[in-house]
C-alpha atoms as a PDB file:
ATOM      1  CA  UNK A   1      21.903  53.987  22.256  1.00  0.00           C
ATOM      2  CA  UNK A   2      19.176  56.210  19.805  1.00  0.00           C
ATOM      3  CA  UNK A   3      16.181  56.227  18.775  1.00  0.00           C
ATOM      4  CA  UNK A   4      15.431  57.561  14.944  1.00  0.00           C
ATOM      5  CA  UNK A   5      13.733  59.618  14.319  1.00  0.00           C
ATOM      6  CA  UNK A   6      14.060  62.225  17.613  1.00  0.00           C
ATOM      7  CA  UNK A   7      11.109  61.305  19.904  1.00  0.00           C
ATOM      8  CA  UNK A   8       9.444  58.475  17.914  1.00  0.00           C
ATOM      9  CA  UNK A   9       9.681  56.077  20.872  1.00  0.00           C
ATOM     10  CA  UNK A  10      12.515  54.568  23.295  1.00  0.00           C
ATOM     11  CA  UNK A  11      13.970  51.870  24.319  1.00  0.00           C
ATOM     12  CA  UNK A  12      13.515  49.660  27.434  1.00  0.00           C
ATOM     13  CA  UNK A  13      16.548  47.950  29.266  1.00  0.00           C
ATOM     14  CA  UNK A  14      17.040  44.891  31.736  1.00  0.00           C
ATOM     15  CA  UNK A  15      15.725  47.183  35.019  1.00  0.00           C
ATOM     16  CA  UNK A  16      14.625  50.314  33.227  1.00  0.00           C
ATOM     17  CA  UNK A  17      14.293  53.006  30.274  1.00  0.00           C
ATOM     18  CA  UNK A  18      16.423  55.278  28.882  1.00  0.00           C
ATOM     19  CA  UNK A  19      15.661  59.035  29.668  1.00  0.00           C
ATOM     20  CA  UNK A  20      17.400  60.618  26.773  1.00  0.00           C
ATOM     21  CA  UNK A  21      19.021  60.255  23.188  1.00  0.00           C
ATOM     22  CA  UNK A  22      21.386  59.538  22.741  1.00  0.00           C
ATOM     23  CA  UNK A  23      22.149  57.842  25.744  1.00  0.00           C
ATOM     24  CA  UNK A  24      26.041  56.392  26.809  1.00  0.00           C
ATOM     25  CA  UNK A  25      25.692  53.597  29.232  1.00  0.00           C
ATOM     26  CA  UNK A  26      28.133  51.878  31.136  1.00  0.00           C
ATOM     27  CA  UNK A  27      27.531  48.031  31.723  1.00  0.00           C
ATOM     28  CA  UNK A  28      29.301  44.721  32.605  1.00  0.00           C
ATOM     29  CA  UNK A  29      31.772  43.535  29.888  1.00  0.00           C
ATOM     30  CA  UNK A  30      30.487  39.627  28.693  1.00  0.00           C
ATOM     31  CA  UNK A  31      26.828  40.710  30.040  1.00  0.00           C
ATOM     32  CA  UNK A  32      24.062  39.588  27.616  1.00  0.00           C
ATOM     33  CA  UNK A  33      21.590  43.139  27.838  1.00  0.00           C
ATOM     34  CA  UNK A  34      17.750  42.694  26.977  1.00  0.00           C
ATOM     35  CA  UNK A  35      17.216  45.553  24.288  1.00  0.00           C
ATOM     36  CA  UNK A  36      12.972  46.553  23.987  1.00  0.00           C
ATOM     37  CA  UNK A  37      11.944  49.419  21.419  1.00  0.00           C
ATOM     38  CA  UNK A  38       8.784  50.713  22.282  1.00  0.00           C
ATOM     39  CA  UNK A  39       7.275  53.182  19.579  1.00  0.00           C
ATOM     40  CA  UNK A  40       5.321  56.459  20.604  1.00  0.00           C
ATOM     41  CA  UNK A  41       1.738  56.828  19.514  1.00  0.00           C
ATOM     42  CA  UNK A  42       1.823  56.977  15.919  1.00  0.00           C
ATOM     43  CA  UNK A  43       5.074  55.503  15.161  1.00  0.00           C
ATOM     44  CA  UNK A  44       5.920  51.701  14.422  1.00  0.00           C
ATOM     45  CA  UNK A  45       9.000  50.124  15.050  1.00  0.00           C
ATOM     46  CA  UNK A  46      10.437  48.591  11.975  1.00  0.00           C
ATOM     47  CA  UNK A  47      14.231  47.596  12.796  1.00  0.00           C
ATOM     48  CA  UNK A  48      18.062  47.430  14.598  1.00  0.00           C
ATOM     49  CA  UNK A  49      20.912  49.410  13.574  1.00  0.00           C
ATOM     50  CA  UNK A  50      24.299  49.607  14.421  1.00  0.00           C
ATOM     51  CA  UNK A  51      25.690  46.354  16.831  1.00  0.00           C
ATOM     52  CA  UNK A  52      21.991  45.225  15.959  1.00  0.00           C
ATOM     53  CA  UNK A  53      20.138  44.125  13.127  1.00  0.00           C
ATOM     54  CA  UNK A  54      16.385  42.560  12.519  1.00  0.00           C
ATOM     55  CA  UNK A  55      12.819  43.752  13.337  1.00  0.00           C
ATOM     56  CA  UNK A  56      12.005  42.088  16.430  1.00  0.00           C
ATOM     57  CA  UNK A  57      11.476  44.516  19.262  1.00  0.00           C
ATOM     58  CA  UNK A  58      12.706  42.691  21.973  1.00  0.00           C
ATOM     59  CA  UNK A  59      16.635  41.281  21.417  1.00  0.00           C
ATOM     60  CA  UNK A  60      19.249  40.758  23.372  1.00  0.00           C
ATOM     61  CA  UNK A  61      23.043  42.011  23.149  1.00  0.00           C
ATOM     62  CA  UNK A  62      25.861  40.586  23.481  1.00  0.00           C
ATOM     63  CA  UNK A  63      28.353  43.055  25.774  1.00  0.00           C
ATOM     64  CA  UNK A  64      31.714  42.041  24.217  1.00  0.00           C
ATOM     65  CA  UNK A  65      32.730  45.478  23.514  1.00  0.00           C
ATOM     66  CA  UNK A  66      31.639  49.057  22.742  1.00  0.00           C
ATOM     67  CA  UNK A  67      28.261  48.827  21.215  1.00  0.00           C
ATOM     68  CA  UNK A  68      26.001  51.001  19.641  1.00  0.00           C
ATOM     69  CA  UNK A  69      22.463  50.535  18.311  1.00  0.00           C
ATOM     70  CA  UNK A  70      19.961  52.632  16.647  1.00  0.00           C
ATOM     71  CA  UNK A  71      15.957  51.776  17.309  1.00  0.00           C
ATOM     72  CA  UNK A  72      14.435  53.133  13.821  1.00  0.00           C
ATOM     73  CA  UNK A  73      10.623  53.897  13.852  1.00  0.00           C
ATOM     74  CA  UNK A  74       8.557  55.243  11.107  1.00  0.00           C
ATOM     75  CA  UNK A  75       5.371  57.595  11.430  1.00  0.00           C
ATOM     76  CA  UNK A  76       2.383  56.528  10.686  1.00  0.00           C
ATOM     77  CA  UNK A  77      -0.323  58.157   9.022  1.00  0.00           C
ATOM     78  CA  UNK A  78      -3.882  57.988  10.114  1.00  0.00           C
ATOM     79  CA  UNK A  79      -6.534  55.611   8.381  1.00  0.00           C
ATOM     80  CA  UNK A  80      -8.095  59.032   7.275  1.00  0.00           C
ATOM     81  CA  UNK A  81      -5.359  60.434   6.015  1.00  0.00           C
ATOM     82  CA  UNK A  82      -4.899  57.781   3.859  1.00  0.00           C
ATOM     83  CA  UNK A  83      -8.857  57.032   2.542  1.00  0.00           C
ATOM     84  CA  UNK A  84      -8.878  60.935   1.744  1.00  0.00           C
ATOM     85  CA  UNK A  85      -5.163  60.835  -0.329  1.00  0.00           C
ATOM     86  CA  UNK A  86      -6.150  58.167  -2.421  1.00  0.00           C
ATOM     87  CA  UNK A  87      -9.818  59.810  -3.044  1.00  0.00           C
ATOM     88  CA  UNK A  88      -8.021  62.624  -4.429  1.00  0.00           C
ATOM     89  CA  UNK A  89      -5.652  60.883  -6.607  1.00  0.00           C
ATOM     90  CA  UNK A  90      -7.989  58.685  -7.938  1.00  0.00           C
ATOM     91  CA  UNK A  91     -10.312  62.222  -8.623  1.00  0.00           C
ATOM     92  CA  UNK A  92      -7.461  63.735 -10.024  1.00  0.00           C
ATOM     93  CA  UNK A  93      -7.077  60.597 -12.914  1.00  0.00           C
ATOM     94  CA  UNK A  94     -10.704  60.962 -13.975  1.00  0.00           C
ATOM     95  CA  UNK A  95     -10.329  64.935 -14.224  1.00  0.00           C
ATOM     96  CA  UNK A  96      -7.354  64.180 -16.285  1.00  0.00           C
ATOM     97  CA  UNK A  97      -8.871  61.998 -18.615  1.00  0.00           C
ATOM     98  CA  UNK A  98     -12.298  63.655 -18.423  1.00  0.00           C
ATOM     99  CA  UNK A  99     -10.420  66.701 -19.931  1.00  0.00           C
ATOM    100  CA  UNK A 100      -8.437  64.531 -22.646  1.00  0.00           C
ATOM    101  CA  UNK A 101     -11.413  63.299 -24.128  1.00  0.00           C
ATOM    102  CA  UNK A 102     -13.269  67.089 -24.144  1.00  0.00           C
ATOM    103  CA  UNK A 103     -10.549  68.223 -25.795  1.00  0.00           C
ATOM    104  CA  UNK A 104     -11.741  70.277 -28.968  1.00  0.00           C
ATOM    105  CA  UNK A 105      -9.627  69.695 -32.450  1.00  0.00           C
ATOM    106  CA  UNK A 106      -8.050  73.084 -33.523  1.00  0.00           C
ATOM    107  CA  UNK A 107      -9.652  74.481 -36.463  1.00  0.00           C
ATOM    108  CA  UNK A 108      -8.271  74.926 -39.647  1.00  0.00           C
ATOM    109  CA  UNK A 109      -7.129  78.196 -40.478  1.00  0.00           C
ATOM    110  CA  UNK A 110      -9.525  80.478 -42.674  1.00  0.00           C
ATOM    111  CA  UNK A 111      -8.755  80.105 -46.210  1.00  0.00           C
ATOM    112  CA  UNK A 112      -9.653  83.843 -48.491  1.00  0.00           C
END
């Protein structure tokens, strides 16, 4: 069992969490195992890997053989972050087209 990337959250077992990634467990063959990701502050779960598959946080898994699964997460960025990005993209544009439209025509060359 992981979680990607390092330290973006964990998962949660039937009884208890895992301590460290990645982690080998040993457990009953033809158990069904209740899989949780939990994401850290600023991360979001957003899917299974490996013996696993979909976006639900809570699963279960089947125990019918070796089995490993991945809990992905993705960082998010801060409402902030975000407002003040697009501010200076959209400041950027008008600069650029500010500056298009100032734009002086050569002049011709001198004629003697």
């Amino acid at each position: 069992m992981d979680v990607s990337p390092a330290h973006s959250g964990h998962i949660n077992l039937e009884g208890g969490s895992l301590a460290s990634y990645p982690s080998y467990q040993t457990y009953a063959y033809a158990k069904n195992l209740t899989v949780e990701a939990v994401a850290a502050p600023g991360y979001r779960f957003v899917g299974w890997s490996g013996a696993l598959s979909g976006n639900e946080p809570v699963t279960s898994l089947a125990l019918d053989s070796d089995k490993a699964i991945t809990a992905n997460f993705v960082l998010l960025l801060p409402l902030w972050l975000i407002i003040v990005l697009s501010t200076l993209a959209a400041l950027a544009a008008v600069m650029l087209l500010w500056r298009r439209k100032r734009r002086i025509p050569a002049e011709p060359p001198l004629v003697s």
